[in-house]
Every structure is written in C-alpha cells, then in structure tokens.
Protein backbone atom coordinates (compact mmCIF):
# COMPACT_ATOMS: atom_id res chain seq x y z
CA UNK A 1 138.75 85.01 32.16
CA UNK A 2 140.40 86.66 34.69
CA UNK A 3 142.01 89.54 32.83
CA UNK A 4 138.28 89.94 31.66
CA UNK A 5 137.10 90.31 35.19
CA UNK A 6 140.38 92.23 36.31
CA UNK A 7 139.70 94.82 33.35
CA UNK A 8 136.08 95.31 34.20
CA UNK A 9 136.38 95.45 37.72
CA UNK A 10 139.02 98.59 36.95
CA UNK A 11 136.22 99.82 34.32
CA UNK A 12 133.43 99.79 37.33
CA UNK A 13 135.43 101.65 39.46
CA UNK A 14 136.81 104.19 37.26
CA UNK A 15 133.21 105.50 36.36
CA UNK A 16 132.14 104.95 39.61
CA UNK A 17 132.46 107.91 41.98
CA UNK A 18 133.62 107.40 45.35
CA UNK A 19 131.39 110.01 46.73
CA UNK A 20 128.11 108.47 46.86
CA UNK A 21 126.43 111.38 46.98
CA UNK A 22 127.53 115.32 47.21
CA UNK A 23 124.35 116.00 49.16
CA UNK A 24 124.55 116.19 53.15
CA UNK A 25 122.17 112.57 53.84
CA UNK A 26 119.53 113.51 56.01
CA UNK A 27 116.98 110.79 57.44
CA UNK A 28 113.41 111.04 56.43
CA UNK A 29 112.12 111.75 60.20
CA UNK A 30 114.57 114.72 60.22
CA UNK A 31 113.39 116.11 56.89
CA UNK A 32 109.75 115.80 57.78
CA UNK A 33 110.89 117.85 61.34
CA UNK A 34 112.21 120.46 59.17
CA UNK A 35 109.42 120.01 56.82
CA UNK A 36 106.78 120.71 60.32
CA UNK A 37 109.15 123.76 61.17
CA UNK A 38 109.24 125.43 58.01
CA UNK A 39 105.65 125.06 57.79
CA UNK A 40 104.86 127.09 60.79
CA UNK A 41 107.40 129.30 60.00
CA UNK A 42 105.85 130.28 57.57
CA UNK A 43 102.19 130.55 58.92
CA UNK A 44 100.73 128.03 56.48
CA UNK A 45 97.93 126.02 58.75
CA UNK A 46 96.19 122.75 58.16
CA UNK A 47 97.23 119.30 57.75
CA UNK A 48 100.34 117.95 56.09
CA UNK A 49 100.37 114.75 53.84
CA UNK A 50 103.81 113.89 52.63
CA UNK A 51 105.26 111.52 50.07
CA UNK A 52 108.75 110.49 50.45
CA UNK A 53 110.60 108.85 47.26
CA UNK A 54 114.04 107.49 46.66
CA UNK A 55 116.51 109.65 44.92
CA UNK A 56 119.37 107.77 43.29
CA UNK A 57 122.24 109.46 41.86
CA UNK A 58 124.75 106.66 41.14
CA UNK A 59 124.55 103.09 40.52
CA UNK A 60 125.38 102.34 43.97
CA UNK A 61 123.84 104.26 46.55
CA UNK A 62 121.04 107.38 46.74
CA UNK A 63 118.86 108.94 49.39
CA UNK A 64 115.17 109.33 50.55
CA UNK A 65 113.75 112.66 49.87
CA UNK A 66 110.79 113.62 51.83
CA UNK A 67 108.33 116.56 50.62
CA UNK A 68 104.82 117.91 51.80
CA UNK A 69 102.36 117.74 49.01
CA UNK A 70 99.59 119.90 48.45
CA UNK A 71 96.95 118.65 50.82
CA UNK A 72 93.72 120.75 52.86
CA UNK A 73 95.26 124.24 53.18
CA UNK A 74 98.00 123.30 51.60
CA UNK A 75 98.01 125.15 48.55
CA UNK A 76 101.18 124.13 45.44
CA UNK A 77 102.53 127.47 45.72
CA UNK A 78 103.24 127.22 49.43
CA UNK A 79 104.05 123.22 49.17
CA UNK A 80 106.58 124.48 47.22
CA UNK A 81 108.01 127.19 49.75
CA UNK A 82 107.84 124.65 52.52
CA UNK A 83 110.04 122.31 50.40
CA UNK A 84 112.19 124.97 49.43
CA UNK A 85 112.88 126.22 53.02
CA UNK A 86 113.12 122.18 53.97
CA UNK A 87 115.42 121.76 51.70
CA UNK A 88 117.92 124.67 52.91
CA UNK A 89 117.64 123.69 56.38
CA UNK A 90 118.53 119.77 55.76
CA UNK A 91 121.03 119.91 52.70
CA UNK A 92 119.17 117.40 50.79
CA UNK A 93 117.86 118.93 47.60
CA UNK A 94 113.97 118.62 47.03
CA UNK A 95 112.90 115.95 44.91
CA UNK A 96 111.12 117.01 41.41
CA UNK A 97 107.64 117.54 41.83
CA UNK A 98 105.23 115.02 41.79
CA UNK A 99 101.73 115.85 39.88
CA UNK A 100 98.98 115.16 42.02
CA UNK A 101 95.49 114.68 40.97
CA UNK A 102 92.33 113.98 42.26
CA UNK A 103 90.66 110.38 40.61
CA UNK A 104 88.11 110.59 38.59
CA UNK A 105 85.23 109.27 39.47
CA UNK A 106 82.31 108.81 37.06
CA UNK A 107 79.00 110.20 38.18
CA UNK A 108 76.68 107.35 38.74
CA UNK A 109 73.08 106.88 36.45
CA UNK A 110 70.16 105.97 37.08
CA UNK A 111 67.97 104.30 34.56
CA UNK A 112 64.11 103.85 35.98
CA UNK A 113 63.07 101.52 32.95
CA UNK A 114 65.81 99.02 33.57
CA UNK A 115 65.34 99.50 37.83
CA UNK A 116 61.17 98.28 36.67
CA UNK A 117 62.24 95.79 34.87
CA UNK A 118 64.86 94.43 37.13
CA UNK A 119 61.92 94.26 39.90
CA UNK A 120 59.21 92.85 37.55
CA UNK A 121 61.66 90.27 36.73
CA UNK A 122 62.90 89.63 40.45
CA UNK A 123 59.17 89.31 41.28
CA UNK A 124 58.40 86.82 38.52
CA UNK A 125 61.28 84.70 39.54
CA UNK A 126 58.90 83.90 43.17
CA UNK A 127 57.04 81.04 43.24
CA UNK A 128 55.33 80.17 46.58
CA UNK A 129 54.87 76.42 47.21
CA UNK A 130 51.55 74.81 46.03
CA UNK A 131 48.71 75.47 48.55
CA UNK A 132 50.87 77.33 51.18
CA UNK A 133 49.92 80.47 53.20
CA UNK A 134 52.47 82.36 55.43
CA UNK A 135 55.09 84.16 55.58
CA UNK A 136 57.66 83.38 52.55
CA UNK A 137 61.33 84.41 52.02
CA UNK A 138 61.02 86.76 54.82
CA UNK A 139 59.27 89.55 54.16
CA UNK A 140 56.79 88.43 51.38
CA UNK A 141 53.30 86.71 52.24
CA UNK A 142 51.89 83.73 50.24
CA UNK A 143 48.40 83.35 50.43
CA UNK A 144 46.75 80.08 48.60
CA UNK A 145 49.79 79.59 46.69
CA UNK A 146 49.88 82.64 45.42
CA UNK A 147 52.40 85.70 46.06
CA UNK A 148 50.49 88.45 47.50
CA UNK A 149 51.71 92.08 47.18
C-alpha cells in the first residue's frame, strides 16, 4: 500500500509543473484599473460592465481574469481593444470571449374573446346575499339582492 502511494505521489508530481502559472498574477481590482485606463485611453465613453471568470491552467492553481464586455457604448470591436490593451499592461492574458446575448423575450398577446369571457365568468361567479342593498365586495353595489352594474 505504501509503495502504491509512494509511486503515485512521484507520478503527481512529475506531471505536475512547479510553476503554477507562466502568467504575471494580477488581482482582479488591478485588472479592472487597467481595464478603466485603457478605456479612456482610448476615447471609448459610456459605462463599463465587466465579467470576471476563473482561468485554470493546471490541476492545482489558476487565476481570475477580468474583461469589459460589450455594454451601452461599448461596442465588441472596441471591448476587444480594451481587453487587448488590459491585457498588455497587466501580463495576464485575456480570457476567451464570452458570447453575450440579449434574452428573448416573447411579445405578449392579447386575446379579447377570452379577456370577455374571463369577465362574464368573474361576474357570474357574484352572488349578493338574499335581500341585501349596499355596497358589496368593495366597489360593486347590490340592490334587492341583485348585482347591479
């Protein structure tokens, strides 16, 4: 059992590099600085929505990558020259790109038979108490007994 462990433990660490990671490690809050600073650099104006995600090169260890996607005047083309220029200035290479898309949302209908027949059923489903007169439920008035509209 314990050559078994001994010869897997030497097995791990042979594949395993000892360099976690050839990139330079920056921390997310100085990639989105350099992110901010490319960006004006450039002359590209309005907000700046970013998505960071977890790059992992090895078994053991990986980094956070941190990239402006394409967001109000934003368009891809220049998201892409921000991370680009982001990238150069911290060392960490830019994360592949990450398809964004809009949801879809289904337009809604409106079907005026079923809306009357949803209300002539709501309305049929009233009853005012035997005899009364006044207000009922609220809003509705009940005059002999009877629902008045």
């Amino acid at each position: 059992m314990r050559i078994l462990a001994a010869a897997l433990t030497a097995l791990l660490m042979a594949s395993a590099p000892l360099v976690v990671s050839a990139q330079t490690s920056a921390d997310p809050a100085s990639q989105r600085q350099a992110i901010l600073a490319c960006k004006r650099e450039l002359g590209i104006g309005g907000l700046a929505q970013m998505r960071t995600t977890w790059q992992s090169r090895t078994l053991f260890g990986g980094t956070s990558v941190v990239r402006i996607e394409p967001y109000d005047q934003v368009t891809p083309e220049a998201a892409a020259r921000i991370n680009e220029c982001a990238a150069r200035a911290t060392g960490v290479a830019a994360a592949e790109p990450v398809a964004v898309s809009a949801p879809v949302v289904p337009a809604p209908t409106y079907d005026p038979d079923a809306a009357f027949q949803a209300e002539v059923d709501f309305w049929r489903t009233l009853t005012c108490p035997p005899g009364y007169s006044g207000f009922f439920r609220g809003t509705l008035y009940c005059g002999n007994g009877r629902l008045m509209r």
